[in-house]
Protein backbone atom coordinates (compact mmCIF):
# COMPACT_ATOMS: atom_id res chain seq x y z
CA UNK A 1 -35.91 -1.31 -46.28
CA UNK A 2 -34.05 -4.57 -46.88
CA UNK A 3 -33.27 -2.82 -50.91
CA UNK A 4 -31.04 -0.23 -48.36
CA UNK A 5 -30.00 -3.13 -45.77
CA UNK A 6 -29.09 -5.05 -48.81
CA UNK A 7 -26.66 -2.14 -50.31
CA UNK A 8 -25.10 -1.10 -46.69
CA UNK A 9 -23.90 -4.63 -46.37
CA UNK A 10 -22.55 -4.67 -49.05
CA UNK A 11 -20.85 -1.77 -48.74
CA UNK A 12 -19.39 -2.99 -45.14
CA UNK A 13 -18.45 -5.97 -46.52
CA UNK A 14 -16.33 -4.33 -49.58
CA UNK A 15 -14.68 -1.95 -46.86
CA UNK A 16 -14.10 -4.75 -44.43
CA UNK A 17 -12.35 -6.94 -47.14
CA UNK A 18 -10.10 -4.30 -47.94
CA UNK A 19 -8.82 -4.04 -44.77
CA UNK A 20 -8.23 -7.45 -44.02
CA UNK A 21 -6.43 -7.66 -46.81
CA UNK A 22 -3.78 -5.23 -45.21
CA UNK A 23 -4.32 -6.72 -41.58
CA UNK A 24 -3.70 -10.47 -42.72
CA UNK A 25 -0.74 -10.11 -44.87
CA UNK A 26 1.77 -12.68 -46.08
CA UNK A 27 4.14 -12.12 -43.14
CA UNK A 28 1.45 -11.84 -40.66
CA UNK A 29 -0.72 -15.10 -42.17
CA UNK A 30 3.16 -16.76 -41.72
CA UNK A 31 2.82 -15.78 -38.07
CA UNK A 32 -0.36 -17.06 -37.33
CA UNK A 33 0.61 -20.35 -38.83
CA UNK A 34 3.95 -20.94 -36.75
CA UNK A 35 1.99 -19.87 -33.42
CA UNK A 36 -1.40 -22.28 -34.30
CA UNK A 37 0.92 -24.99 -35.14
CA UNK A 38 2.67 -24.21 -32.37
CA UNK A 39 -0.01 -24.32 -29.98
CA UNK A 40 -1.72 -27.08 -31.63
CA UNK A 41 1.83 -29.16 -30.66
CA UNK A 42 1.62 -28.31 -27.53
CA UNK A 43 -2.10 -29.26 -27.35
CA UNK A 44 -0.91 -32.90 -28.84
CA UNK A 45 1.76 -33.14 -26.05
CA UNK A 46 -1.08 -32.16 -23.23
CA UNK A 47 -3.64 -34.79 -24.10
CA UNK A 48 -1.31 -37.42 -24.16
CA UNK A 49 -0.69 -36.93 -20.11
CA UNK A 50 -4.17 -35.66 -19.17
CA UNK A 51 -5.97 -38.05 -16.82
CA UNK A 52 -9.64 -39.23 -17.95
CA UNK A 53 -12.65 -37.21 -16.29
CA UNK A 54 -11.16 -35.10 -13.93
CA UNK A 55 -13.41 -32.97 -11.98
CA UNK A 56 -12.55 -29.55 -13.44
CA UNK A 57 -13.01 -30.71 -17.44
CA UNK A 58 -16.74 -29.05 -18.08
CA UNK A 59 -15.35 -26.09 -16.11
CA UNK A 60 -12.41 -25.79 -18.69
CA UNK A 61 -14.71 -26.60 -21.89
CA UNK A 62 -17.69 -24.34 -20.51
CA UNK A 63 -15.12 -21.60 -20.15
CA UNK A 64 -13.19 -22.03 -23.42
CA UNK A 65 -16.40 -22.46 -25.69
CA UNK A 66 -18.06 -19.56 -23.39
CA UNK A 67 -15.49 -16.82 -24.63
CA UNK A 68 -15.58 -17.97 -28.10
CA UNK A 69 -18.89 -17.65 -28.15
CA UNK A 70 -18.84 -13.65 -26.52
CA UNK A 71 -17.39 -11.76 -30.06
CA UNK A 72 -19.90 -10.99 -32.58
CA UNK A 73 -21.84 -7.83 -31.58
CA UNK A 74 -25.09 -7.20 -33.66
CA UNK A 75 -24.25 -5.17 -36.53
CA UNK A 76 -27.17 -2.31 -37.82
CA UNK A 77 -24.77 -0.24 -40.08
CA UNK A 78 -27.24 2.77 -38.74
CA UNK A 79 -26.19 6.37 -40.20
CA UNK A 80 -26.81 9.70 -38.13
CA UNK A 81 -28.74 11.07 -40.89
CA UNK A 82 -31.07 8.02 -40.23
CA UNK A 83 -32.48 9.96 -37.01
CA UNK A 84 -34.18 11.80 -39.69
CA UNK A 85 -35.00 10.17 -43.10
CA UNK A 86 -35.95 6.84 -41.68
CA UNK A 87 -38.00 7.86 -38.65
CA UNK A 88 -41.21 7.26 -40.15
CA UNK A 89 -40.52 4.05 -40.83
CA UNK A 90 -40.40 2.49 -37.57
CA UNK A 91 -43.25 -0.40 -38.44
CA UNK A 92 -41.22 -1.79 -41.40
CA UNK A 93 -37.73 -1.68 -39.37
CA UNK A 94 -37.80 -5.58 -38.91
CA UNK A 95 -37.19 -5.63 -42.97
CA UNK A 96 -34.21 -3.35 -42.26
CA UNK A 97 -32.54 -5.41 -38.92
CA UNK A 98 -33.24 -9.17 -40.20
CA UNK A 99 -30.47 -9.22 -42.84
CA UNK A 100 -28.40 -7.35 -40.46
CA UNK A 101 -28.73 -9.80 -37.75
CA UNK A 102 -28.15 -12.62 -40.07
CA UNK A 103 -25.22 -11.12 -41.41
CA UNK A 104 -23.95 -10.75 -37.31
CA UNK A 105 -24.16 -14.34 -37.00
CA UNK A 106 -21.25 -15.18 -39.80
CA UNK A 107 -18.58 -14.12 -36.97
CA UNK A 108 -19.74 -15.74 -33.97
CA UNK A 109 -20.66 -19.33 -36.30
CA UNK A 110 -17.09 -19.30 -37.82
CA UNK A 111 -15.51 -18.43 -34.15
CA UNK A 112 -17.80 -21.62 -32.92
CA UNK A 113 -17.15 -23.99 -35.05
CA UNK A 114 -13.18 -23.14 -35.00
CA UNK A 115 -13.45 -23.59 -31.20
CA UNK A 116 -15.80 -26.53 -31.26
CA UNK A 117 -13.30 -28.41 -33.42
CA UNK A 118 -10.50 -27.47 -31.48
CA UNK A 119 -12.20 -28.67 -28.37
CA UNK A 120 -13.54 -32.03 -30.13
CA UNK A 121 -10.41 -34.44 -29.14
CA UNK A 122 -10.48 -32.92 -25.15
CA UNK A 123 -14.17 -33.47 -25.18
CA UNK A 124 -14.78 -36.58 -26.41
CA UNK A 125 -11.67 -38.39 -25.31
CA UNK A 126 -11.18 -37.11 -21.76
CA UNK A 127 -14.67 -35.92 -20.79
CA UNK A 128 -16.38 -39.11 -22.76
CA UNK A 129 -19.02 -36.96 -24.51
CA UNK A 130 -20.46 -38.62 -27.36
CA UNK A 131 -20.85 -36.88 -30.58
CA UNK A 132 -24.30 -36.16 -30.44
CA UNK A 133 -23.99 -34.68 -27.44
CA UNK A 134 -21.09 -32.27 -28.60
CA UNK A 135 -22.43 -31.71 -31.12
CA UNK A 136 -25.58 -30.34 -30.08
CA UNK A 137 -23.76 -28.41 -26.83
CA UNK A 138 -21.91 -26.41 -29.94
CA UNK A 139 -25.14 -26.11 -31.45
CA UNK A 140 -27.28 -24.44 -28.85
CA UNK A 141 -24.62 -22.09 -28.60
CA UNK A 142 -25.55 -21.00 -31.73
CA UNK A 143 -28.75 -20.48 -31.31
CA UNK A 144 -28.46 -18.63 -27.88
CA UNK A 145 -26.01 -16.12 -30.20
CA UNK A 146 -28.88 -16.17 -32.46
CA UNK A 147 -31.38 -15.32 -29.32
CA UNK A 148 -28.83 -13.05 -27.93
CA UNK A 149 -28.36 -10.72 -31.32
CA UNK A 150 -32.72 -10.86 -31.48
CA UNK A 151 -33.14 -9.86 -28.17
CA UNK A 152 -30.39 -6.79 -28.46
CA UNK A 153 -31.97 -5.97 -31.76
CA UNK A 154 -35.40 -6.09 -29.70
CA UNK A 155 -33.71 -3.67 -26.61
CA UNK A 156 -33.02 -0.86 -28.98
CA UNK A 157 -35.55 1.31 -27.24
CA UNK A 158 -35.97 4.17 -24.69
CA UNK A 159 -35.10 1.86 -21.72
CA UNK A 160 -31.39 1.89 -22.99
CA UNK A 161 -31.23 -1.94 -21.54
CA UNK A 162 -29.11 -3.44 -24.58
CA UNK A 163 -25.49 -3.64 -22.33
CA UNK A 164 -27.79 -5.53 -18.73
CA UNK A 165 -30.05 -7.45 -21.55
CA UNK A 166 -26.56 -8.91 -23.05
CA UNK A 167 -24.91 -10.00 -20.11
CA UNK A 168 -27.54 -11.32 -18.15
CA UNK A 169 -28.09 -13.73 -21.40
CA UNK A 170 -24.35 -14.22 -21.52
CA UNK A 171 -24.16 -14.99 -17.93
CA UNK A 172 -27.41 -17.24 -17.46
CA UNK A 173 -25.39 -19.73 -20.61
CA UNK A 174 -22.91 -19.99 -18.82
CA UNK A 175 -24.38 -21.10 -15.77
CA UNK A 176 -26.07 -23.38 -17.97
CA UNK A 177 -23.34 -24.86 -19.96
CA UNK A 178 -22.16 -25.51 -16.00
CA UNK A 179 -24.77 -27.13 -14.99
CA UNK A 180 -25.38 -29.02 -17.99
CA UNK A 181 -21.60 -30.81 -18.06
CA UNK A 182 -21.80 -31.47 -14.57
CA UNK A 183 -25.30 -33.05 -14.21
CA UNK A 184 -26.23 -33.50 -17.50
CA UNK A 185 -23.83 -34.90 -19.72
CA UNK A 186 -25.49 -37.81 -21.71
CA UNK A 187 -28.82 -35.53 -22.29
CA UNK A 188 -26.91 -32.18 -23.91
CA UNK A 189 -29.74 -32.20 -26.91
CA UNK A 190 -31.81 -30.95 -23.85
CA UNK A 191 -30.16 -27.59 -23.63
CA UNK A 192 -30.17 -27.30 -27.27
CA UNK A 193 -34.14 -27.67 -27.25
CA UNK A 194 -33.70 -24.91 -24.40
CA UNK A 195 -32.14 -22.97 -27.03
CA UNK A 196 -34.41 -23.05 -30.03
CA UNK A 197 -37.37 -22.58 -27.95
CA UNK A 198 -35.40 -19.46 -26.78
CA UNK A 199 -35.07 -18.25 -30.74
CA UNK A 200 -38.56 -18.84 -31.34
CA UNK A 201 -40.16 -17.06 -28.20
CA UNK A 202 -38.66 -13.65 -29.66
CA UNK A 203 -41.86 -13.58 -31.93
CA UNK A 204 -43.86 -13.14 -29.09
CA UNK A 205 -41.48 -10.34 -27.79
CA UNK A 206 -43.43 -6.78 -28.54
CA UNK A 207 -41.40 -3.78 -29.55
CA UNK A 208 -41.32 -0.49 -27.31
CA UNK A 209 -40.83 2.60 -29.31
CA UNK A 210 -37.54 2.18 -31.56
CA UNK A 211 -34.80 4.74 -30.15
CA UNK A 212 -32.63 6.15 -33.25
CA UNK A 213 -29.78 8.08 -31.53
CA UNK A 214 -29.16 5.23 -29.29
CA UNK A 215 -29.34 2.49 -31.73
CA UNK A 216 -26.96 5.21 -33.73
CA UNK A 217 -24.81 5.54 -30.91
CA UNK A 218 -24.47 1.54 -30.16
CA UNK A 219 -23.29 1.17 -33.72
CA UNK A 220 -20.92 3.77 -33.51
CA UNK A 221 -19.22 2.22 -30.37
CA UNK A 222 -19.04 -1.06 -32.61
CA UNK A 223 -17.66 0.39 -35.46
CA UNK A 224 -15.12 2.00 -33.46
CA UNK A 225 -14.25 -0.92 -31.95
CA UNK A 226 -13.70 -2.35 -35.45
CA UNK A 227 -11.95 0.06 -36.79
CA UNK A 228 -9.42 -0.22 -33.46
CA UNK A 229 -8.49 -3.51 -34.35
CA UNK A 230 -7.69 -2.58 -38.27
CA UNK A 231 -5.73 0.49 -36.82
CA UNK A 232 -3.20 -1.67 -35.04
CA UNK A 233 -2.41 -3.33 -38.21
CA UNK A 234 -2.81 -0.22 -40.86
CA UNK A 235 -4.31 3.41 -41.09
CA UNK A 236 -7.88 3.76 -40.91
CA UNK A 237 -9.81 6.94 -42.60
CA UNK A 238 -12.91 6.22 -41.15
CA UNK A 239 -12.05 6.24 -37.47
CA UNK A 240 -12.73 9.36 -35.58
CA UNK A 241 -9.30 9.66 -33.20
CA UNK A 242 -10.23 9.70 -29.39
CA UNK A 243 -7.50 12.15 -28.03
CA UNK A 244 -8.05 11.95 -24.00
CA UNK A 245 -6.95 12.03 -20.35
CA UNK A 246 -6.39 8.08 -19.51
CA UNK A 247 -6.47 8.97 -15.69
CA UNK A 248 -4.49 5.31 -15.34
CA UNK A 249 -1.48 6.63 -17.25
CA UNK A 250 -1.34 9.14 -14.60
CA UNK A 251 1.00 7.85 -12.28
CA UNK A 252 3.53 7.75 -16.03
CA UNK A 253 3.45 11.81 -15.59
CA UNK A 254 6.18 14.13 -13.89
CA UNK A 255 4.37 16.17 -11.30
CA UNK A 256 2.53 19.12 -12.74
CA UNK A 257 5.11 22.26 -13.05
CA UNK A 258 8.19 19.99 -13.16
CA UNK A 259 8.58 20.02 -16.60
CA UNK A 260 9.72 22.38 -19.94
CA UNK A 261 6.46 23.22 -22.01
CA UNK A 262 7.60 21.23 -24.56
CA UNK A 263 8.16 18.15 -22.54
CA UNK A 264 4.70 18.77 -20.99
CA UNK A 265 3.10 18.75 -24.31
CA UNK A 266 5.30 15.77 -25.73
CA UNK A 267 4.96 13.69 -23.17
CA UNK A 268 0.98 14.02 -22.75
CA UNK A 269 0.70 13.69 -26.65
CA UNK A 270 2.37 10.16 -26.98
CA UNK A 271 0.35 9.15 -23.42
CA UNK A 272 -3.13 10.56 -25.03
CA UNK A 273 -2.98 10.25 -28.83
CA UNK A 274 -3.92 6.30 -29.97
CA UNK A 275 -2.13 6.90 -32.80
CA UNK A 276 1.16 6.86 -30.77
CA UNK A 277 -0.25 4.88 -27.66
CA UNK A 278 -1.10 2.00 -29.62
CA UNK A 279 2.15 1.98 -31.38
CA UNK A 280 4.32 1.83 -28.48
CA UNK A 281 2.02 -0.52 -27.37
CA UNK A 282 1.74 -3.12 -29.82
CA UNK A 283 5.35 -3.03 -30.62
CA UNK A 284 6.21 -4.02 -26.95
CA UNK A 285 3.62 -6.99 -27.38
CA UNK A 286 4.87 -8.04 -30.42
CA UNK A 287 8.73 -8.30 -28.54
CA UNK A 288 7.15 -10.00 -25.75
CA UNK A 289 5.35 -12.93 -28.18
CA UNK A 290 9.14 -13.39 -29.85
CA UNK A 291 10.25 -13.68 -26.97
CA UNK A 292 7.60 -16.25 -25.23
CA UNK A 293 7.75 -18.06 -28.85
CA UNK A 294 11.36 -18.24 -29.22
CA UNK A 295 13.06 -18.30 -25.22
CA UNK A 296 16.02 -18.21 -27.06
CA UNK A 297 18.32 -15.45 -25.20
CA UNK A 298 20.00 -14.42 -28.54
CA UNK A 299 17.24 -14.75 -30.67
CA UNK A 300 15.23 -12.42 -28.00
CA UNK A 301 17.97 -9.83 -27.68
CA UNK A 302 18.54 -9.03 -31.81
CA UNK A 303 14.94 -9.27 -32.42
CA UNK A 304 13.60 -7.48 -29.63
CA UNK A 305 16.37 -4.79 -30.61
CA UNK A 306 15.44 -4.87 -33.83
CA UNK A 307 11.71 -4.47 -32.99
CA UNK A 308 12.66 -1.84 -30.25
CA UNK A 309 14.59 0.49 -33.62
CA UNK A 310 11.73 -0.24 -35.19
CA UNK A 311 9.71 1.54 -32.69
CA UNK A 312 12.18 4.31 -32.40
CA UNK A 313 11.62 4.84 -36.20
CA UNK A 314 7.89 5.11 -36.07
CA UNK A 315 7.50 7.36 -33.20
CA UNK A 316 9.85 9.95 -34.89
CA UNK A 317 7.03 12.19 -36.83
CA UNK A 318 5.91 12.97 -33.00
CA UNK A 319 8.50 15.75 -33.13
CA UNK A 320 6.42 17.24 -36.38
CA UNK A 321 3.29 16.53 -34.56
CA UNK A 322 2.91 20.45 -34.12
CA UNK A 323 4.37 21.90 -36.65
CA UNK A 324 1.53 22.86 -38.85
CA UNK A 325 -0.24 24.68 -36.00
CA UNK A 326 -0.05 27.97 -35.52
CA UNK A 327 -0.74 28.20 -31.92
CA UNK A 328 1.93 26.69 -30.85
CA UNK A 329 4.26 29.09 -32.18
CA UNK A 330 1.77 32.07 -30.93
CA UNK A 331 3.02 30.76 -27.25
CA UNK A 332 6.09 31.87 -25.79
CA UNK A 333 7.31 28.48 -26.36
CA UNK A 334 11.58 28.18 -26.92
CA UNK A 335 12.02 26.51 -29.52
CA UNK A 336 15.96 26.20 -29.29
CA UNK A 337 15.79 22.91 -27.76
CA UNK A 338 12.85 21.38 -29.17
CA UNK A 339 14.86 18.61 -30.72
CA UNK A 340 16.51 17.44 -27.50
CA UNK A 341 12.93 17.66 -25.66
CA UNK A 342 11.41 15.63 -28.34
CA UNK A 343 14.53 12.88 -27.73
CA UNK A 344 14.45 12.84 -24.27
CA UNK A 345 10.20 12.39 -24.14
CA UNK A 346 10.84 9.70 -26.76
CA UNK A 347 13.60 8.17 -24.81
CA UNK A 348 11.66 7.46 -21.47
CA UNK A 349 9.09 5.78 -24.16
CA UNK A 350 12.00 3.48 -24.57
CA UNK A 351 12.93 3.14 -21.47
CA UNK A 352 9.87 1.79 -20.35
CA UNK A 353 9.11 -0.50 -23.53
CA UNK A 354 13.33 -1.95 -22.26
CA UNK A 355 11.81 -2.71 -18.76
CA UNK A 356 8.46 -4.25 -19.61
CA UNK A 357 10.33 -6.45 -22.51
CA UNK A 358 13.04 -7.32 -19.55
CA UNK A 359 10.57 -8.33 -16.98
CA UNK A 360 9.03 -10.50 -19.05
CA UNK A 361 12.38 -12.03 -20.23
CA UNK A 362 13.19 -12.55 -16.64
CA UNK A 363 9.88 -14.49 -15.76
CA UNK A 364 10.05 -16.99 -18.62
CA UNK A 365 13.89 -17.01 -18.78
CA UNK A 366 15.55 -17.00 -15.00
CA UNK A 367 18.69 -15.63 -14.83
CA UNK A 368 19.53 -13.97 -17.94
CA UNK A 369 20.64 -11.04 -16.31
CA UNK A 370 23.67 -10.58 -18.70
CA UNK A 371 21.43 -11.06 -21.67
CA UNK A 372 19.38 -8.27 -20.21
CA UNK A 373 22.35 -6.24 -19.18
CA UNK A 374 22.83 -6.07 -22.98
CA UNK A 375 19.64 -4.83 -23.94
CA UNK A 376 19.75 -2.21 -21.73
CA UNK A 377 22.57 -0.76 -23.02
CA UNK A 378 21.08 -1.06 -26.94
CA UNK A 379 18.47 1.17 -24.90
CA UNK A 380 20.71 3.42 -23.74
CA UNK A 381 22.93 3.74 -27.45
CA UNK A 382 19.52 4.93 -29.19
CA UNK A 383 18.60 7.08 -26.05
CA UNK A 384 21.83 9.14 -25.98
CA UNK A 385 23.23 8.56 -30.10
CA UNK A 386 19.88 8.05 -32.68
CA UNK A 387 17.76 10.02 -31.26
CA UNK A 388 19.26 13.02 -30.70
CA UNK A 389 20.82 13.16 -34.06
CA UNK A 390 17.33 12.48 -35.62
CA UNK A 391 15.51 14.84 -33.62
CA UNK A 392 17.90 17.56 -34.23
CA UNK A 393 17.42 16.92 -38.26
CA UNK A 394 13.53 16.98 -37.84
CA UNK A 395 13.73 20.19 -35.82
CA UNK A 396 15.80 22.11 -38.96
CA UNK A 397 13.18 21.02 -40.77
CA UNK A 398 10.61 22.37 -39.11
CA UNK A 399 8.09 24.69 -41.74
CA UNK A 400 7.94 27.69 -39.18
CA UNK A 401 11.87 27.66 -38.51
CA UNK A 402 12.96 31.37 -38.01
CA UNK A 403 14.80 33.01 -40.67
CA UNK A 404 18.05 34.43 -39.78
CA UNK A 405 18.30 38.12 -39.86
């Protein structure tokens, strides 16, 4: 068992590292520099003006060092053909889970120690917690991850507890790390002790019966969340696409009957399908950190034009979405105006990337109406002049175009 646990991780880890290759890139890595350094000045400027000891300091640090401690799910690299092969191997399935839940612990130690270092200069020169104290507050925080990813690993049964056994441990630390700032400040080595006696009390947990397609189905949702977060940045194989209603992009929708066919199915494909969903959104996010980065009014109008072509550009193979199915050209579906359909669904896209990147402008930058004006009406030019002319081109080059008698 830890011969197979031994070759899956290293199989994960070769497929991970390729794909954080693609997601941290040269230009993104040059991003993340300017915005930590950035943030790191303003984190400089802040201490400098911050009074000593305020009230409300261990609820900032327990809160700050609380979510960087809540990524890092345990990973078991389980396979659905494991339901099978492995089942009669449920008394040496410790073998198979302690590497694995070693290897979980790599994310949430680097994410703790990044935060803990961050948080260093705040909590020893305004809060007036020694280093040993810090120090072992950052520790046991560790080792409740450590108790945390044992105790999941431990839930895995026919209960189907893993999600309430999580939380309640996630929730009881933080009520901890509360009450331990507040009325324990000089004697943090106590929660730490709290901690490891924590890690080592999992030997005396007993294991129910082991619950395959659960544990199967729990690393499935992580993997899919995973492979989300690599599919913002690059295409991902492995990921299963999730096409479905998202009742809360309802109120987005024309009212049923009110619209062509083609418009109906346009529209609901861009709303439905990640592929396009995530686009649209990420590309409005990325305008709206240029902008909160920059708050430059002609900066923010060329890039956020440039950004908003940019998305024009990528949703364009939506209009070929269907043209290698069959069915839809079994339906009495015209197809004279396809093109202009496609432009008009990818034009209220647009629209409301232009009014969520406006808003925002207007919040951090009061009164550029003009500036906003202008955007608008680089809206409107790809609206009524790109898009058409594009979408006509991809519709005469549709496969199933009819031949001319």
């Amino acid at each position: 068992m830890r011969e197979l646990a031994k070759k899956r991780l290293q199989g994960n880890f070769q497929q991970s590292a390729k794909y954080l290759a693609l997601v941290f890139n040269d230009f993104f890595v040059l991003a993340l520099i300017f915005i930590f350094g950035a943030v790191m000045f303003w984190y400089a400027q802040v201490m400098k003006v911050l009074p000593v000891k305020a009230w409300y300091y261990p609820l900032v640090l327990s809160a700050l060092l609380w979510l960087a401690y809540l990524p890092g799910k345990l990973v078991t690299l389980l396979q659905t053909a494991d339901r099978q092969f492995l089942l009669a191997t449920d008394d040496r399935l410790d073998d198979y889970l302690a590497p694995m839940r070693r290897y979980s612990l790599v994310l949430p130690a680097l994410l703790l120690a990044l935060a803990g270092g961050i948080m260093y200069p705040f909590a020893s020169l305004k809060m007036g917690l020694s280093n040993l104290n810090y120090f072992s507050l950052v520790l046991a925080l560790f080792f409740a991850k450590v108790f945390e990813q044992g105790a999941v690993s431990r839930s895995l049964t026919f209960d189907h507890r893993v999600k309430q056994v999580t939380w309640l441990i996630r929730l009881v630390l933080l009520a901890l790390l509360l009450a331990s700032l507040y009325f324990l400040p000089n004697a943090l080595y106590l929660l730490l002790a709290l901690a490891v006696i924590a890690v080592l009390a999992l030997r005396a947990w007993k294991n129910s019966a082991f619950d395959w397609q659960y544990a199967i189905d729990y690393e499935a949702r992580r993997k899919e969340t995973v492979y989300a977060g690599f599919a913002l940045f690059t295409d991902v194989k492995e990921r299963q696409v999730n096409i479905k209603r998202r009742k809360y992009l309802d109120f987005l929708l024309p009212p049923f009957g009110k619209e062509s066919p083609n418009s109906f199915l346009y529209r609901r494909t861009l709303l439905r399908n990640p592929e396009y969903l995530n686009l649209l959104a990420r590309m409005t996010a990325f305008a709206v950190l240029l902008t909160a980065m920059i708050q430059d009014p002609v900066w923010s109008l060329l890039l956020s034009a440039l950004v908003m072509y940019l998305t024009v550009w990528q949703l364009l193979p939506l209009g070929q979405k269907y043209d290698q199915n069959i069915m839809y050209r079994v339906y009495p579906i015209a197809q004279k105006e396809r093109g202009q359909e496609v432009s008009r669904v990818l034009a209220w896209a647009l629209l409301l990337q232009t009014g969520l990147i406006i808003i925002f402008w207007l919040a951090i930058m009061p009164g550029q109406f003009a500036w906003s004006l202008l955007f608008l009406v680089w809206c409107g030019l790809l609206a009524k002049g790109y898009l058409p002319y594009k979408t006509q081109q991809l519709a005469k080059k549709s496969r199933y175009k009819k031949r001319k008698k």
